[in-house]
Protein backbone atom coordinates (compact mmCIF):
# COMPACT_ATOMS: atom_id res chain seq x y z
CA UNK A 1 -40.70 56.83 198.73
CA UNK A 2 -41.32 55.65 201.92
CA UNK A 3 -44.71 54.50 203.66
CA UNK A 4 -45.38 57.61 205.44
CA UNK A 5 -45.14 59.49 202.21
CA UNK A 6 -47.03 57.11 200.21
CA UNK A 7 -50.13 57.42 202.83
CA UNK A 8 -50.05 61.42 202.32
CA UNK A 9 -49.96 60.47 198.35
CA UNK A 10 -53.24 58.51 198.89
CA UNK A 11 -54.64 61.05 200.97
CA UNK A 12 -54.14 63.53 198.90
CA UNK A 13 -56.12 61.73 196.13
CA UNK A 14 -58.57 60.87 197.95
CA UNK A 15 -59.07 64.25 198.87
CA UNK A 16 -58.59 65.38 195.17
CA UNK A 17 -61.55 62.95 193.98
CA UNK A 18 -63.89 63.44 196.93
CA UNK A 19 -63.83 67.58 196.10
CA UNK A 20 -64.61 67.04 192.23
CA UNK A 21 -67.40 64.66 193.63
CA UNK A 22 -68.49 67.27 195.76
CA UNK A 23 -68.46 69.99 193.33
CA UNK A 24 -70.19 67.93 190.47
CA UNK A 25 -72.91 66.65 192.96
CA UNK A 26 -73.69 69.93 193.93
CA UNK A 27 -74.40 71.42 190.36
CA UNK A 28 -76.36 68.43 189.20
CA UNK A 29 -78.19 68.56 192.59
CA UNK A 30 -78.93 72.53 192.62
CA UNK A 31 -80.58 72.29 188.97
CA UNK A 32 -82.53 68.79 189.99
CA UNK A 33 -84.13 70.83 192.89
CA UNK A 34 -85.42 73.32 191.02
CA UNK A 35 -86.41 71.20 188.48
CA UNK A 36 -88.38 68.84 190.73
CA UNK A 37 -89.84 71.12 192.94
CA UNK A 38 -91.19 73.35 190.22
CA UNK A 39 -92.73 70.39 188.17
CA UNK A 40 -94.27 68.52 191.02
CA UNK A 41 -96.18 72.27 192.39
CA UNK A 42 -97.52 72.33 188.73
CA UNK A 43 -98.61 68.78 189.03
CA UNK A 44 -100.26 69.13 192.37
CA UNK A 45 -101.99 72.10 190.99
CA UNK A 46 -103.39 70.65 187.86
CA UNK A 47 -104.84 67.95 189.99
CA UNK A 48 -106.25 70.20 192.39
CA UNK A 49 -107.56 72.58 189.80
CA UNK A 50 -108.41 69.74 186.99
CA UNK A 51 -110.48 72.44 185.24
CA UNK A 52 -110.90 69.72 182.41
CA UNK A 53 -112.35 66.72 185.00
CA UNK A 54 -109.77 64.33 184.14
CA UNK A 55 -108.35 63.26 187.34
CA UNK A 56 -111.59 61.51 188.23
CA UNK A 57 -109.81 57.94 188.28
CA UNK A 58 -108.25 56.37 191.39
CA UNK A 59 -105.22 56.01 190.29
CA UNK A 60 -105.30 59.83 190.88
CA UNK A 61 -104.38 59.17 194.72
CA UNK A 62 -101.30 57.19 193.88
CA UNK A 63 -100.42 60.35 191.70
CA UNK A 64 -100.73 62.46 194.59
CA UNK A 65 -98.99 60.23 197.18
CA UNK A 66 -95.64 60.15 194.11
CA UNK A 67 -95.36 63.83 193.89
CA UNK A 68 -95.76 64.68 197.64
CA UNK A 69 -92.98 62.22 198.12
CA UNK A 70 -90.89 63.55 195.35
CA UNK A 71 -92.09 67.14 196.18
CA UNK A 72 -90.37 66.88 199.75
CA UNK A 73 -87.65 65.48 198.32
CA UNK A 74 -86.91 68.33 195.89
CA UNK A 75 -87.62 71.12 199.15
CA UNK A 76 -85.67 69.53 201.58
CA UNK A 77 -83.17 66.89 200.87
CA UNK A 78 -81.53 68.34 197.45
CA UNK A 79 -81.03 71.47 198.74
CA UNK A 80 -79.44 69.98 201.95
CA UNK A 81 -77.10 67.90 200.30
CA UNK A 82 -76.54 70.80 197.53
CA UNK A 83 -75.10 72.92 200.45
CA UNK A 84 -73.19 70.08 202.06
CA UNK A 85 -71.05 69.28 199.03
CA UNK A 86 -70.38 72.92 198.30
CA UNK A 87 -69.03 73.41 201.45
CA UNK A 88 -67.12 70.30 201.29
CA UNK A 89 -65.64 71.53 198.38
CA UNK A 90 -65.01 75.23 199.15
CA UNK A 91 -63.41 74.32 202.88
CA UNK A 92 -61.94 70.72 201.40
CA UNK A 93 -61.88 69.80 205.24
CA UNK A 94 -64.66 67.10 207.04
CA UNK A 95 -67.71 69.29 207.91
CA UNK A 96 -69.02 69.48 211.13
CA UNK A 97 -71.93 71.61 212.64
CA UNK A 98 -75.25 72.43 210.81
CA UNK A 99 -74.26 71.66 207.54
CA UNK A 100 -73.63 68.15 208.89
CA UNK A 101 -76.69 67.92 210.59
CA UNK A 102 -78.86 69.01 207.66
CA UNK A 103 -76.56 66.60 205.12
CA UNK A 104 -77.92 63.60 208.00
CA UNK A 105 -81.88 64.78 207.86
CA UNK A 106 -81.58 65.08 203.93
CA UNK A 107 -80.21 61.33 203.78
CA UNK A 108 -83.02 60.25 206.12
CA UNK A 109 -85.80 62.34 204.47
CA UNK A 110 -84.60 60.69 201.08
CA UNK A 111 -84.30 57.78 202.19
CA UNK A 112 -88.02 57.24 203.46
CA UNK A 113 -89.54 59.56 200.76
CA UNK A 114 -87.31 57.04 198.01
CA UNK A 115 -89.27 53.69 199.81
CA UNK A 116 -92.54 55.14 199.40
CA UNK A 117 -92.06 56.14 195.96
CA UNK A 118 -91.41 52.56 195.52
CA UNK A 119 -94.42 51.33 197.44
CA UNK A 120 -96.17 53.63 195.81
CA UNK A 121 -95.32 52.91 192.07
CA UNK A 122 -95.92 49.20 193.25
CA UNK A 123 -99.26 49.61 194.58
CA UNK A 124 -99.73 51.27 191.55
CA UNK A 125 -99.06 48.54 189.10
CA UNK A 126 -100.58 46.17 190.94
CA UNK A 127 -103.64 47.96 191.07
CA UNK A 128 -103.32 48.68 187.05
CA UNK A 129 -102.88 45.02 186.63
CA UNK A 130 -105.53 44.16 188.43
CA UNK A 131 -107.98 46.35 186.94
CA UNK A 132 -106.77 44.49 183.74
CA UNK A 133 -107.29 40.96 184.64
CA UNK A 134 -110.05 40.93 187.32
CA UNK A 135 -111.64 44.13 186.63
CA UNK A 136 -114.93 43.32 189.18
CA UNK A 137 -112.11 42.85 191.79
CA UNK A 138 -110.27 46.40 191.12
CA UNK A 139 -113.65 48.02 191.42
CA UNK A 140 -114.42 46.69 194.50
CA UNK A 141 -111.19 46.40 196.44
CA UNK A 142 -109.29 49.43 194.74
CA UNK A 143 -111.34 52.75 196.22
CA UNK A 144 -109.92 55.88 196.87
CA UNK A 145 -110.27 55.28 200.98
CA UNK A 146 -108.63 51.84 200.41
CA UNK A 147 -105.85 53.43 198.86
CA UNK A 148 -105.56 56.91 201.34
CA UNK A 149 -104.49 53.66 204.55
CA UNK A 150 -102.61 51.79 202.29
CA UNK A 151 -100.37 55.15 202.03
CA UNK A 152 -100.61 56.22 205.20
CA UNK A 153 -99.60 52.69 206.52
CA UNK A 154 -96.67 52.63 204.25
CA UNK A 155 -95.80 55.98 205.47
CA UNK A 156 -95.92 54.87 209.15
CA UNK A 157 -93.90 51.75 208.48
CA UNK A 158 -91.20 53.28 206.68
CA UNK A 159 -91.13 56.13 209.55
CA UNK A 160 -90.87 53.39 212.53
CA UNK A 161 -88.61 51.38 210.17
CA UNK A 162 -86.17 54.25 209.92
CA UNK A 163 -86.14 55.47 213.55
CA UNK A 164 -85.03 51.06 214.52
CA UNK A 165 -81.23 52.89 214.02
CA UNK A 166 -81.79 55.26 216.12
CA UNK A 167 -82.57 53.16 219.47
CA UNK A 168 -79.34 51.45 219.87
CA UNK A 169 -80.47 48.31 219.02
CA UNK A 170 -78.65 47.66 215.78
CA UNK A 171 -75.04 48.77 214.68
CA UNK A 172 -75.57 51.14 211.33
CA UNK A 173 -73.69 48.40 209.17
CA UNK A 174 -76.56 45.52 210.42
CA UNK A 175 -79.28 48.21 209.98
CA UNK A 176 -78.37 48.86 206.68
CA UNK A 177 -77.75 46.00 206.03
CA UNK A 178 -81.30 44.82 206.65
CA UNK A 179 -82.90 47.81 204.75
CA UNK A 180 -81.17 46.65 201.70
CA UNK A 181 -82.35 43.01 201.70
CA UNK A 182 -85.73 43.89 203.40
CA UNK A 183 -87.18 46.91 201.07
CA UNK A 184 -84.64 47.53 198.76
CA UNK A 185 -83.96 44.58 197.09
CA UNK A 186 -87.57 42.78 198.16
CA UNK A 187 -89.16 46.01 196.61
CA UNK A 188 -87.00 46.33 193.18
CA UNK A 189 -87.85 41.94 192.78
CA UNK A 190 -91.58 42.96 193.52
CA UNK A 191 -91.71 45.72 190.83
CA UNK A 192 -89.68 44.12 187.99
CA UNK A 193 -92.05 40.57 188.92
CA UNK A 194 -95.43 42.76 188.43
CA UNK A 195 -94.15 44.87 185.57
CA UNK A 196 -93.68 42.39 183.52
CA UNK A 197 -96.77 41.10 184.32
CA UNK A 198 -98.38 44.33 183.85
CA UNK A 199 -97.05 44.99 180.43
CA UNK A 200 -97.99 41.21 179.26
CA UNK A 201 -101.80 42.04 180.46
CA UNK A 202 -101.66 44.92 179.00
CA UNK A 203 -100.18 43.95 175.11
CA UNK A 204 -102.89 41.00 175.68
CA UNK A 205 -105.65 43.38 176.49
CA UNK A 206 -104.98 45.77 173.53
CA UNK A 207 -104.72 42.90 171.34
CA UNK A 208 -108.74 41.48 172.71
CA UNK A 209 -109.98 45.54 171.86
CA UNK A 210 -108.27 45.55 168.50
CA UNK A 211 -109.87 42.82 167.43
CA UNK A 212 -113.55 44.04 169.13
CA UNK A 213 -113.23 47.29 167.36
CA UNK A 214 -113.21 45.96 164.19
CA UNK A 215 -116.70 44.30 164.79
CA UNK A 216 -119.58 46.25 162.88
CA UNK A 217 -121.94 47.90 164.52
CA UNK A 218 -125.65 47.52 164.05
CA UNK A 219 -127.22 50.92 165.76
CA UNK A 220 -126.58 54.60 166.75
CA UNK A 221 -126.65 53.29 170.38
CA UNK A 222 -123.85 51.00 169.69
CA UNK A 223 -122.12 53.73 168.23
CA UNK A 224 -122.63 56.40 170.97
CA UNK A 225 -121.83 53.36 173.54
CA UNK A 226 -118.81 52.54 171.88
CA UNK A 227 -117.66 55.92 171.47
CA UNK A 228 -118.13 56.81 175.45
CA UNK A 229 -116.12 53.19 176.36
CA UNK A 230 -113.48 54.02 173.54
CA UNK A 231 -113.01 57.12 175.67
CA UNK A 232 -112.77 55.46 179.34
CA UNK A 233 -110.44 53.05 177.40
CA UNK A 234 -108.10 55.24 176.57
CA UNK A 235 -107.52 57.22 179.70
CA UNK A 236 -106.98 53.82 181.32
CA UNK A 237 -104.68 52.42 178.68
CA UNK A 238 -102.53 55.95 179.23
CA UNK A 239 -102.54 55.05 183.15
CA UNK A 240 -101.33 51.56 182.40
CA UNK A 241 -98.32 52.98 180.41
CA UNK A 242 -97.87 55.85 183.16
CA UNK A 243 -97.57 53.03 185.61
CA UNK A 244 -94.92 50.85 183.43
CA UNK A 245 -92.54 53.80 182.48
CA UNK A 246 -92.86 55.25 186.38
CA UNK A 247 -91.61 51.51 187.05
CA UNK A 248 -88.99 50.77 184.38
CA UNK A 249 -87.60 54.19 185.62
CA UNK A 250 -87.52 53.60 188.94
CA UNK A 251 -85.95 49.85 188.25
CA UNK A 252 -82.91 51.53 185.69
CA UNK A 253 -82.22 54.81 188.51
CA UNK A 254 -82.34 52.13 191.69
CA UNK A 255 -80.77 48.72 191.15
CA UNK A 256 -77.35 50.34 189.99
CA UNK A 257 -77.49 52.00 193.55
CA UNK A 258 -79.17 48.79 195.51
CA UNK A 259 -75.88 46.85 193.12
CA UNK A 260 -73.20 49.66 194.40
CA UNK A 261 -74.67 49.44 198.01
CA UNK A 262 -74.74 45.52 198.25
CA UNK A 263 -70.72 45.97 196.87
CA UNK A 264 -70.18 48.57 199.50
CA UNK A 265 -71.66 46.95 202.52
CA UNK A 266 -70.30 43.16 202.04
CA UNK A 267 -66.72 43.63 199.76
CA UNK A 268 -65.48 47.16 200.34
CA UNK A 269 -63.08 46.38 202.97
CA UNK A 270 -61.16 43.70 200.64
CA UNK A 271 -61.15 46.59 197.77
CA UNK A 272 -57.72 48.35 196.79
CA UNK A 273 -57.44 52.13 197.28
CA UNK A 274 -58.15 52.99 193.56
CA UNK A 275 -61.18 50.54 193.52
CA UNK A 276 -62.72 52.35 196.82
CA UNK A 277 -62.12 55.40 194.77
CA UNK A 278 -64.17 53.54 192.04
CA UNK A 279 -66.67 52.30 194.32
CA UNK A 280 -67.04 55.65 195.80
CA UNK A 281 -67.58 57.23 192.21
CA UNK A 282 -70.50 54.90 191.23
CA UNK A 283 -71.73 55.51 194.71
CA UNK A 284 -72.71 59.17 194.20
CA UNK A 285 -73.62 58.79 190.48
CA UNK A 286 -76.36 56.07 191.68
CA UNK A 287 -77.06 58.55 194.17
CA UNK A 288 -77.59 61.00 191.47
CA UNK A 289 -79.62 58.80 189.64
CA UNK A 290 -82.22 58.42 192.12
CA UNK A 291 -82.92 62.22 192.33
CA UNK A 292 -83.28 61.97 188.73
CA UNK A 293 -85.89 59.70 188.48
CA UNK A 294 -87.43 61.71 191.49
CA UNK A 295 -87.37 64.79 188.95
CA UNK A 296 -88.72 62.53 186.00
CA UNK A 297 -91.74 61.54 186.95
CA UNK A 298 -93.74 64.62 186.33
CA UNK A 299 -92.57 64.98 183.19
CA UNK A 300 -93.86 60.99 182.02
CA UNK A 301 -97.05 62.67 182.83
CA UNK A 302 -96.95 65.32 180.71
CA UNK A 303 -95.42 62.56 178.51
CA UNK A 304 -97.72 59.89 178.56
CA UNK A 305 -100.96 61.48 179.52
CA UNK A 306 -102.32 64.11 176.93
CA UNK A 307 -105.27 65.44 179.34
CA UNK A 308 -102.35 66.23 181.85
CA UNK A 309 -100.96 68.85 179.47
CA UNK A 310 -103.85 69.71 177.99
CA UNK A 311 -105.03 70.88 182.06
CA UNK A 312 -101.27 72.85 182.58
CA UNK A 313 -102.30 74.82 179.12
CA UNK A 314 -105.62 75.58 180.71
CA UNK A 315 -104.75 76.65 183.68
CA UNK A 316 -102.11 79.29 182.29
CA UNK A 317 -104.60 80.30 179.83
CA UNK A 318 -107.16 80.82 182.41
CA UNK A 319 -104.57 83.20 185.03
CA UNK A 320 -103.58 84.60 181.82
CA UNK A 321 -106.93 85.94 180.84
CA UNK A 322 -107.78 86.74 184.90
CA UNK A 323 -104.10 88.75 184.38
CA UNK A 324 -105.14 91.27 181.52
CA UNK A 325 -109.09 91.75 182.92
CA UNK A 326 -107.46 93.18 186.16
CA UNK A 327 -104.69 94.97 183.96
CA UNK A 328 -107.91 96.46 181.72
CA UNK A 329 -109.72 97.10 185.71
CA UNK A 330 -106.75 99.26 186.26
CA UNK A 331 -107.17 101.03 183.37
CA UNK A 332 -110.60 102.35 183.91
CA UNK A 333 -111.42 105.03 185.92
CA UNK A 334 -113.34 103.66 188.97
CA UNK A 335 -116.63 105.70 188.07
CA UNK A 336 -116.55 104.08 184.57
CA UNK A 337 -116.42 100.88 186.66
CA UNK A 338 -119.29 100.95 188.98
CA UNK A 339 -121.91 102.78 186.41
């Protein structure tokens, strides 16, 4: 076999692998966006609703911020690249055209709405660990309007950030290069540093109000007291654990993808065929993995935070009872309805 044949060989694998690749990423990615979309309208929803009163706390705004970001993500960049690799599998040819463009948007959309997710999940836990060790501090630093420009700054910087490699000053390889030392990795150190620290405070803290709860108590207004902080107590408690599984999450989807980037940007050139191949594999998987965690977070609410589900079931119940009284309206005759 000579060379010329052996390049068509390798072409033709290549080929072979990037259409199952395609195809695969475009099923997982179709039910993700449906997934995530839906989930993240019913969170938004229950917040906005909160028929119960139970989104009261700050850390509501940080809940918000998440599930925009993830919300956009399911609308627009999932469906984008769900179409892209469909195509790329049907035609088995290098797209060009609108496709293309929307496949380009999608990776940029994802790619800021991704960042803020982690900013946002890391504002979070620091805020939750604050509130744990310097508790006069959270209240007086960690406000709703404090936390509205912190987003909103994050938001701008990741925007401006972005739009650097589109100016001409930096070749896409350098850019990317940057992005991945400067918020990806600096970002993923920053979470795993304050989760840990997070989940120490917290095991500590649980540990101080185990051991004050089994203290008598001497009068009804002890009792009642008791009774209202045992309450507040536990709502924050199930935001502290909301805030270490969003972050363990986000740290098992991302650093195989930060890893499989930092491989593809400094060694893939030295790599064989088979092991670009390789490389390429764990690429979109990591990819993958991201939108998952995008489409998980709703659910560790529903998970994790009892008043969450106990809203959703509300909510249906109510449009479920507003659903049969106009069924029984239409149903009587509409002088039996205005005598």
């Amino acid at each position: 076999m000579n060379s010329t044949d052996e390049t068509f060989v390798e072409q033709q694998k290549i080929q072979s692998y990037k259409r199952v690749l395609a195809i695969t990423s475009a099923c997982c990615l179709s039910i993700l966006s449906i997934v995530t979309t839906t989930s993240n309208i019913l969170l938004l929803i229950a917040i906005w609703k909160d028929p119960l009163k139970c989104f009261k706390s700050v850390a509501k705004c940080f809940i918000v911020g998440l599930s925009m970001a993830d919300l956009i993500t399911g609308v627009t960049t999932e469906p984008f690249f769900t179409s892209y690799y469909f195509i790329r599998f049907v035609q088995d040819v290098d797209i060009k055209g609108i496709p293309l463009v929307l496949y380009e948007i999608g990776g940029i959309i994802s790619g800021v709405a991704l960042k803020y997710s982690f900013l946002v999940v890391l504002a979070l836990s620091w805020s939750q660990f604050t509130a744990i060790s310097w508790p006069h501090k959270y209240r007086r630093f960690v406000t709703n309007r404090n936390i509205v420009i912190f987003m909103i700054l994050a938001f701008l910087y990741l925007v401006f950030f972005t739009a650097v490699q589109f100016i001409g000053i930096l070749d896409p390889y350098t850019f990317h290069k940057i992005d991945l030392v400067c918020n990806s990795s600096f970002l993923s150190i920053n979470l795993l540093i304050v989760s840990l620290l997070l989940y120490r405070a917290y095991r500590r803290r649980a540990h101080l109000h185990k051991e004050f709860s089994a203290k008598p108590l001497t009068s009804e207004n002890e009792t009642r007291s008791k009774r209202r902080k045992q309450v507040e107590r536990t709502l924050d408690q199930q935001f502290t654990i909301v805030s270490i599984y969003l972050g363990a999450i986000l740290l098992l989807c991302a650093l195989p993808h930060v890893l499989a980037v930092y491989v593809y940007l400094y060694f893939a050139k030295d790599l064989t065929i088979q092991s670009q191949l390789n490389l390429l594999v764990v690429l979109r998987i990591s990819d993958v993995l991201l939108f998952v965690k995008v489409c998980a977070d709703p659910f560790i609410y529903a998970w994790r935070l009892p008043k969450y589900r106990k809203t959703l079931l509300t909510l249906f119940r109510i449009h479920e009872q507003k659903k049969n009284e106009e069924e029984t309206l239409v149903g009587i005759p509409l002088t039996e309805r205005m005598s």
